[in-house]
Protein backbone atom coordinates (compact mmCIF):
# COMPACT_ATOMS: atom_id res chain seq x y z
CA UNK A 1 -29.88 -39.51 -4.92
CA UNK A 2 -33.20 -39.52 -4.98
CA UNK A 3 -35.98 -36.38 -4.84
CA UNK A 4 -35.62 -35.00 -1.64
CA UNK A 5 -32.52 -36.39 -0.55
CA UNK A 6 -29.79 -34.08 0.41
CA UNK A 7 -26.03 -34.66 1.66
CA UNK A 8 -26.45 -33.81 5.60
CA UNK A 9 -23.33 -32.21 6.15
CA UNK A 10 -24.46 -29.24 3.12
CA UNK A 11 -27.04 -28.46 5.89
CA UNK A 12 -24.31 -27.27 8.78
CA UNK A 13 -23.48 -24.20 9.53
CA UNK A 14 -20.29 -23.20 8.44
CA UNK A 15 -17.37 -23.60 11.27
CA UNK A 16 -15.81 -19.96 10.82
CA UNK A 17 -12.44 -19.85 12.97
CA UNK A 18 -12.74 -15.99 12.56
CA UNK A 19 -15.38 -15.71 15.41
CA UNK A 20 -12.89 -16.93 18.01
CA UNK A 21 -11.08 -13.85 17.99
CA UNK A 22 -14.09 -11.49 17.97
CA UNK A 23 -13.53 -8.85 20.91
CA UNK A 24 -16.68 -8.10 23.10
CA UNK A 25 -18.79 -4.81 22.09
CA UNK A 26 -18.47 -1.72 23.97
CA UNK A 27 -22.02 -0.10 24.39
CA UNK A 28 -21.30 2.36 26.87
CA UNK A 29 -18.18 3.32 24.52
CA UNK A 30 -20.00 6.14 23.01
CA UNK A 31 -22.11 7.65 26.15
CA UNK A 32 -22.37 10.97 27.08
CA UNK A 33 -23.29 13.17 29.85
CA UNK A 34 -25.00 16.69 29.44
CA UNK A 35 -28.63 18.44 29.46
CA UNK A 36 -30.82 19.06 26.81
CA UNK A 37 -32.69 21.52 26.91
CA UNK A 38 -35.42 23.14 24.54
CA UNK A 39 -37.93 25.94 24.56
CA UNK A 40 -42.07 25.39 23.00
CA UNK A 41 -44.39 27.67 23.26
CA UNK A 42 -46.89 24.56 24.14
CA UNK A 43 -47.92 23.80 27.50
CA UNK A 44 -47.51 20.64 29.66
CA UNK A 45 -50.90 19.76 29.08
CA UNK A 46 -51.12 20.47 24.97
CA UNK A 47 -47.96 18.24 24.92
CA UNK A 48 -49.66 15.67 27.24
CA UNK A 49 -52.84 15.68 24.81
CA UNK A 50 -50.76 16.03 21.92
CA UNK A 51 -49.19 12.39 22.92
CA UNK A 52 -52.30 11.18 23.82
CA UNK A 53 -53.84 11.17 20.48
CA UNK A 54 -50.03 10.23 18.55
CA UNK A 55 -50.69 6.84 20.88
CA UNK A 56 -54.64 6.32 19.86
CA UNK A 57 -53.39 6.43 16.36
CA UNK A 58 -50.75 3.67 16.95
CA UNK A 59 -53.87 1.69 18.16
């Protein structure tokens, strides 16, 4: 073997037999319905500033 040469079949992924019997994911398994609910002494439009400026400094 020369520089650069490589045995093609070290370059396949690995046939795992385990991922045949992988059962689908749930993502609704854990869901929950309710309220939140929360009290702030801020107004609508502090909060809506307050955003505002948290997304100009993203920028």
């Amino acid at each position: 073997m020369g520089f650069g040469s490589y045995d093609e079949s070290e370059q396949q992924q690995p046939q795992d037999d385990a991922d045949e019997d992988v059962e689908a994911v749930n993502v609704h398994e854990h869901d929950h319905d309710g309220q939140l609910e929360f009290e702030s002494d801020a107004t609508t439009d502090q909060l809506v500033s307050q955003l505002g400026a948290m997304k100009d400094d993203e920028e």
